[in-house]
Protein backbone atom coordinates (compact mmCIF):
# COMPACT_ATOMS: atom_id res chain seq x y z
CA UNK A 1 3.81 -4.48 29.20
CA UNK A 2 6.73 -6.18 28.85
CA UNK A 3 6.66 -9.85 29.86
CA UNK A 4 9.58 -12.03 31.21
CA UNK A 5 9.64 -15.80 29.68
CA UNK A 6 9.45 -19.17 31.46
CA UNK A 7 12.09 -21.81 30.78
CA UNK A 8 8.61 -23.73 29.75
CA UNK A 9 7.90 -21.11 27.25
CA UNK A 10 11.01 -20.54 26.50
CA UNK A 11 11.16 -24.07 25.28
CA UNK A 12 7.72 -23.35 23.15
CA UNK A 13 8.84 -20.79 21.69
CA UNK A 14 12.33 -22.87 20.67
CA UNK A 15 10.14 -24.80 18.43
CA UNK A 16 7.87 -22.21 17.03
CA UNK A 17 11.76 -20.23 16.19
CA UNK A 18 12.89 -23.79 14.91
CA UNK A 19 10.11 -23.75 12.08
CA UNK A 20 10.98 -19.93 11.17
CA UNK A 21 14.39 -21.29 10.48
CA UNK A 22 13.77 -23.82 8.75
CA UNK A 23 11.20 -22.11 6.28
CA UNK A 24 13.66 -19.44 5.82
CA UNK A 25 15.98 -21.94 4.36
CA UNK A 26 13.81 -23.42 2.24
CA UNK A 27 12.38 -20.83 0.67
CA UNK A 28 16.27 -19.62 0.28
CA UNK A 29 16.42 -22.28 -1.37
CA UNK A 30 13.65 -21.78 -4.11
CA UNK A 31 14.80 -18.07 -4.52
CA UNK A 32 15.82 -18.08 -8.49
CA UNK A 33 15.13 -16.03 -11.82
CA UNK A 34 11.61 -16.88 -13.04
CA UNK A 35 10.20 -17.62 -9.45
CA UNK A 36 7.12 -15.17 -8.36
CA UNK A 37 6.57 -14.15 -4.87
CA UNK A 38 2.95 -15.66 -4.91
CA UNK A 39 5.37 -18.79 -5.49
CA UNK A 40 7.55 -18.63 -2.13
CA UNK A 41 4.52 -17.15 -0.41
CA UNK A 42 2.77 -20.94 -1.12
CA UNK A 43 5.64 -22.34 -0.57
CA UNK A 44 6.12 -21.00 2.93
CA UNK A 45 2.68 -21.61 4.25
CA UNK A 46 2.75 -24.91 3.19
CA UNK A 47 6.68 -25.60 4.51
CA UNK A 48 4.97 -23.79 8.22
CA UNK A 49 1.82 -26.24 8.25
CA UNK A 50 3.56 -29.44 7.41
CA UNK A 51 5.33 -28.53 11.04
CA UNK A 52 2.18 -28.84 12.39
CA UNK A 53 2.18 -24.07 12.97
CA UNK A 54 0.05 -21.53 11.50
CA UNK A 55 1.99 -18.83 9.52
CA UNK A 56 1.66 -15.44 11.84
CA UNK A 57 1.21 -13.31 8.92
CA UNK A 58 -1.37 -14.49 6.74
CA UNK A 59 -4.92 -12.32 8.05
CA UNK A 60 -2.91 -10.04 10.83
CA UNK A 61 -4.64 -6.88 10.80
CA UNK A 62 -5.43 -8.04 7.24
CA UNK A 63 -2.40 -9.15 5.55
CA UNK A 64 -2.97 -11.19 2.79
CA UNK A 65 0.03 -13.23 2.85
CA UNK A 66 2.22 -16.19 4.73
CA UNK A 67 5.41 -14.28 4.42
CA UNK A 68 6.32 -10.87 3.45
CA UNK A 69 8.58 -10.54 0.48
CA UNK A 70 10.07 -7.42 -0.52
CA UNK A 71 12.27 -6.85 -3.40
CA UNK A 72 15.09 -4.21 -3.96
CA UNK A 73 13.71 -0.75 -3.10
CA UNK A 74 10.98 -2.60 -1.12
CA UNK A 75 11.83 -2.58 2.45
CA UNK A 76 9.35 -4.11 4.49
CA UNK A 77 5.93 -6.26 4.42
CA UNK A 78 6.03 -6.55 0.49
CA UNK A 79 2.89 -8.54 -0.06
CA UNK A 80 3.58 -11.93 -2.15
CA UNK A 81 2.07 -11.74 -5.86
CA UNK A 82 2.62 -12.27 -9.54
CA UNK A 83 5.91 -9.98 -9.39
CA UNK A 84 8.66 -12.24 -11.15
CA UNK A 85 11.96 -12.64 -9.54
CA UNK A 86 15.03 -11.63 -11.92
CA UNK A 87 18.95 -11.84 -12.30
CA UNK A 88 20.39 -9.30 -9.96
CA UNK A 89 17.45 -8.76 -7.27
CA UNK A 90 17.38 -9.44 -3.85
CA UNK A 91 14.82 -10.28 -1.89
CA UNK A 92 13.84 -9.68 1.62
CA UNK A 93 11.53 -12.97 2.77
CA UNK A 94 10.26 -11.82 6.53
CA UNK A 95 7.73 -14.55 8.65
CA UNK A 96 6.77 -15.58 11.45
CA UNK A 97 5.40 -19.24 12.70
CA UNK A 98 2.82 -19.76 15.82
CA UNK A 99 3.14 -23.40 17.79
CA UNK A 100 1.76 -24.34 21.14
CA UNK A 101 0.72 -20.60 21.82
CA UNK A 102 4.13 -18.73 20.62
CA UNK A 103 5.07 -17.54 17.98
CA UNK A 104 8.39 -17.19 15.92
CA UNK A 105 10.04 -14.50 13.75
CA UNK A 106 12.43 -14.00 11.57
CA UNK A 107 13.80 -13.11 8.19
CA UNK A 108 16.51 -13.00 5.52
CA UNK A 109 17.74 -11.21 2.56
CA UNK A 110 18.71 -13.40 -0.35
CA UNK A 111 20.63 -12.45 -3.63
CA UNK A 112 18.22 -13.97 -7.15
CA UNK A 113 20.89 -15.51 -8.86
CA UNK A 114 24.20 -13.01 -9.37
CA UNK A 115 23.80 -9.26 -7.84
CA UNK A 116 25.96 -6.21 -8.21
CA UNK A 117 28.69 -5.57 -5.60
CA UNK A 118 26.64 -2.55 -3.88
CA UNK A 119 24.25 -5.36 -3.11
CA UNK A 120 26.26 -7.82 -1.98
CA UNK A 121 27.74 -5.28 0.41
CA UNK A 122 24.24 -4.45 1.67
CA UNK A 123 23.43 -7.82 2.52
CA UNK A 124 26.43 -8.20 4.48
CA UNK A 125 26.46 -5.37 6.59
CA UNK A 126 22.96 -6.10 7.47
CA UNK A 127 23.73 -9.66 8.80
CA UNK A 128 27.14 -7.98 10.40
CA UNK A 129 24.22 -5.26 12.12
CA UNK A 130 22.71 -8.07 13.42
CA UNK A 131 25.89 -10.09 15.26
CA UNK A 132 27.32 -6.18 16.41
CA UNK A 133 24.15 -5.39 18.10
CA UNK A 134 23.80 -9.50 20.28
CA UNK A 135 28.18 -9.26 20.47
CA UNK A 136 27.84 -7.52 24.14
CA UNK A 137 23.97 -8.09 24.89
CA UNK A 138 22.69 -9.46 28.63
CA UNK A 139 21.00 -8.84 31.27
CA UNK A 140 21.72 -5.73 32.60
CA UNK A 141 22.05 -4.01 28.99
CA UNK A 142 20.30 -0.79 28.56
CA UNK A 143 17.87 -1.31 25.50
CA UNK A 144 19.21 1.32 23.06
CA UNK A 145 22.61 -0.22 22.98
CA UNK A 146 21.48 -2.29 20.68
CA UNK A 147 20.59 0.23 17.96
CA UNK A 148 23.62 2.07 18.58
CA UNK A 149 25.27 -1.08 17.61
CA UNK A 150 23.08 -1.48 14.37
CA UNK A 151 23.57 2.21 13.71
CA UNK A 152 27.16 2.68 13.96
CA UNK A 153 28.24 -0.24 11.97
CA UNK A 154 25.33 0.68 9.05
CA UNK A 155 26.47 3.81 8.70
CA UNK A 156 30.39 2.89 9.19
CA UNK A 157 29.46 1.50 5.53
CA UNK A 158 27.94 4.40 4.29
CA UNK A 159 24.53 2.83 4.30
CA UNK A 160 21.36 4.01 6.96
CA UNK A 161 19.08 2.60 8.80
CA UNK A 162 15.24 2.94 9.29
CA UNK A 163 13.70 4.34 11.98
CA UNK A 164 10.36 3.85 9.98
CA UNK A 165 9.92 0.63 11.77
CA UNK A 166 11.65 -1.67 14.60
CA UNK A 167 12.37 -4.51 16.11
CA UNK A 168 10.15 -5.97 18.88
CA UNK A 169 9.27 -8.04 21.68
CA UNK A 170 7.45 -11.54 21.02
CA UNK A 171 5.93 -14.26 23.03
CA UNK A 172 2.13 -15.26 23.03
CA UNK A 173 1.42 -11.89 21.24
CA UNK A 174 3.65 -11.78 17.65
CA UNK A 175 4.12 -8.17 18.45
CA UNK A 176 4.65 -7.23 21.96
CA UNK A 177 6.43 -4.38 24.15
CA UNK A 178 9.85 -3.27 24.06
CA UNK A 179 10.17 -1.69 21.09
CA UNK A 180 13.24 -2.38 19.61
CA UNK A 181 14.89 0.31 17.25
CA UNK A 182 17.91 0.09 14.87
CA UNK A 183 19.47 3.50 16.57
CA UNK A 184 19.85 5.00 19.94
CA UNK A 185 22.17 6.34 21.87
CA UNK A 186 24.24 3.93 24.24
CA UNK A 187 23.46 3.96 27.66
CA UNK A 188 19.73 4.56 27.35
CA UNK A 189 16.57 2.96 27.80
CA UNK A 190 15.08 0.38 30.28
CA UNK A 191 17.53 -2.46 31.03
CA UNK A 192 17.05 -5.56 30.12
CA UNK A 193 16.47 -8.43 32.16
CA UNK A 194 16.90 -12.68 31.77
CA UNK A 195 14.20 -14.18 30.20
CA UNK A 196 13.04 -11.64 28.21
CA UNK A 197 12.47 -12.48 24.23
CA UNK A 198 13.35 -9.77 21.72
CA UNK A 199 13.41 -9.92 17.78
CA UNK A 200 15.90 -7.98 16.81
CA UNK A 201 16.02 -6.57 13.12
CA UNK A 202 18.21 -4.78 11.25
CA UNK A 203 16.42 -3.00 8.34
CA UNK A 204 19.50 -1.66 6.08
CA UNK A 205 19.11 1.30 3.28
CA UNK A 206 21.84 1.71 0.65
CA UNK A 207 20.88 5.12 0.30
CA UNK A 208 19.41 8.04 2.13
CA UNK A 209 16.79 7.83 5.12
CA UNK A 210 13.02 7.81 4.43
CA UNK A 211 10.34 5.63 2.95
CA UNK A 212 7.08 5.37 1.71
CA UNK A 213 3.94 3.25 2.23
CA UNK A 214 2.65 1.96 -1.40
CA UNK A 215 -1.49 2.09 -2.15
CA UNK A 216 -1.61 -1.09 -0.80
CA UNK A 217 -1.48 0.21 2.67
CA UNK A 218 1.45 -2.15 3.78
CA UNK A 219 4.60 -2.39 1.36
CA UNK A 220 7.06 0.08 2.35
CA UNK A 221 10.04 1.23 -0.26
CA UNK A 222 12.86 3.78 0.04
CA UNK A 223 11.81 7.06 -0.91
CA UNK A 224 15.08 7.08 -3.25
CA UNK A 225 14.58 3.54 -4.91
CA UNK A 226 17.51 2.30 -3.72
CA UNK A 227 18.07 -1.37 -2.41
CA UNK A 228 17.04 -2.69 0.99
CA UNK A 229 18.06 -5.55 3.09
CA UNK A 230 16.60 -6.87 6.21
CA UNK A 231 17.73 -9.38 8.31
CA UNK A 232 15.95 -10.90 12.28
CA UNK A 233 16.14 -13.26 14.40
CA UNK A 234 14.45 -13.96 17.61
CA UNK A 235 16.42 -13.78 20.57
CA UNK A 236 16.49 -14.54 24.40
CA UNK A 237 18.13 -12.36 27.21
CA UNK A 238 20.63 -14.24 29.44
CA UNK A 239 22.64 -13.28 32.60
CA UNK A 240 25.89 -13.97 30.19
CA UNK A 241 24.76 -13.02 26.65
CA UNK A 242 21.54 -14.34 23.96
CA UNK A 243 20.45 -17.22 22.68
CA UNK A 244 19.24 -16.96 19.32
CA UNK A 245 16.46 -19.26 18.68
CA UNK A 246 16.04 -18.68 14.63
CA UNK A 247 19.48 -20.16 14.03
């Protein structure tokens, strides 16, 4: 069921979002050579507590971790561990905070110290995916435009997107209806409507389609080892456009 906000919760959920943003720039800022993942994981939860929230992550459905931190061919819900960071990674860092009954969500995709070209491009175009799909969004969009806008500029760089997993609603609930894919065909699905709360989330491969779920049951890599960049914010539906409440 797909809920419409308050201005009230809207406004609860602005701080919950204002604590994801924050935490994503400070563990930015710790990304480096010799760092582990266990490290920013720590990091995190203790960055999302000091703010006086509960990182989403850590125990839903199990999940061992505050954040999820994939690296290179890892695309999604990496779990933090002794894995050292090196020159020419990247690293996908992907949490969520819950305040005052709402929770938060976002993530970013940061280079460990210098990365190849191909790389850098990746990370771009997955931040540009991002800012194409919100450039048009309101009320009154149908849903799917907004994977056809994630879709067509991906693959206008000769990179694709996963259909694996998606974007979603959030609110009281850190996963809640629509689902929110990065393709589609414009013109389709339910409209959207002021007030609802969406994270939208580019997941970018450099190569082909298609990945796989490691042993652990949750870390997801491309099935041809090649790099990975994800990039989310959360975002509100307006009668004129979005407000994005992770930035």
């Amino acid at each position: 069921m797909i809920t419409i906000k308050t201005e009230s919760e809207i406004d609860a959920l602005r701080e919950s979002c204002a604590i994801v943003r924050d935490t994503l720039a400070y563990v930015g800022g710790l990304v480096k050579p010799g760092v582990t993942t266990k490290e920013l994981d720590k990091a995190a939860e203790e960055f999302i507590r000091m703010r006086g929230a509960y990182p989403s992550c850590l125990g839903y459905c199990g999940y061992p971790g505050s954040i999820c931190a994939s690296v290179n061919e890892e695309v999604v819900h990496g779990i933090p561990g002794e894995r050292v960071l090196r020159e020419g990674d990247i690293i996908s860092v992907d949490l969520c905070a819950y305040k005052n009954g709402f929770h938060g969500d976002g993530a970013r995709t940061f280079a460990v110290g210098r990365i190849d070209e191909e790389k850098q491009k990746l990370i771009r175009v997955t931040e540009e995916c991002f800012f194409a799909a919100v450039k048009d969004l309101r009320a009154g969009t149908p849903l799917y435009d907004i994977g056809a806008a994630v879709q067509a500029h991906a693959e206008e760089n000769g990179f694709s997107v996963v259909r694996e997993y998606v974007g979603h609603g959030i609110g009281r609930e850190m996963h809640e209806d629509p689902s929110v894919p990065n393709f589609g065909k414009r013109g389709t699905g339910i409209r959207l409507k002021a007030g609802m709360v969406l994270c939208i989330e580019p997941m970018i491969l450099a190569g082909g389609r298609g990945v796989n779920v490691l042993d652990d049951g949750w870390t997801a890599v491309t099935k041809d080892g090649k790099p990975a960049a994800h990039y989310e914010n959360t975002v509100v539906i307006r009668e004129e456009g979005v407000e994005i409440l992770t930035l």
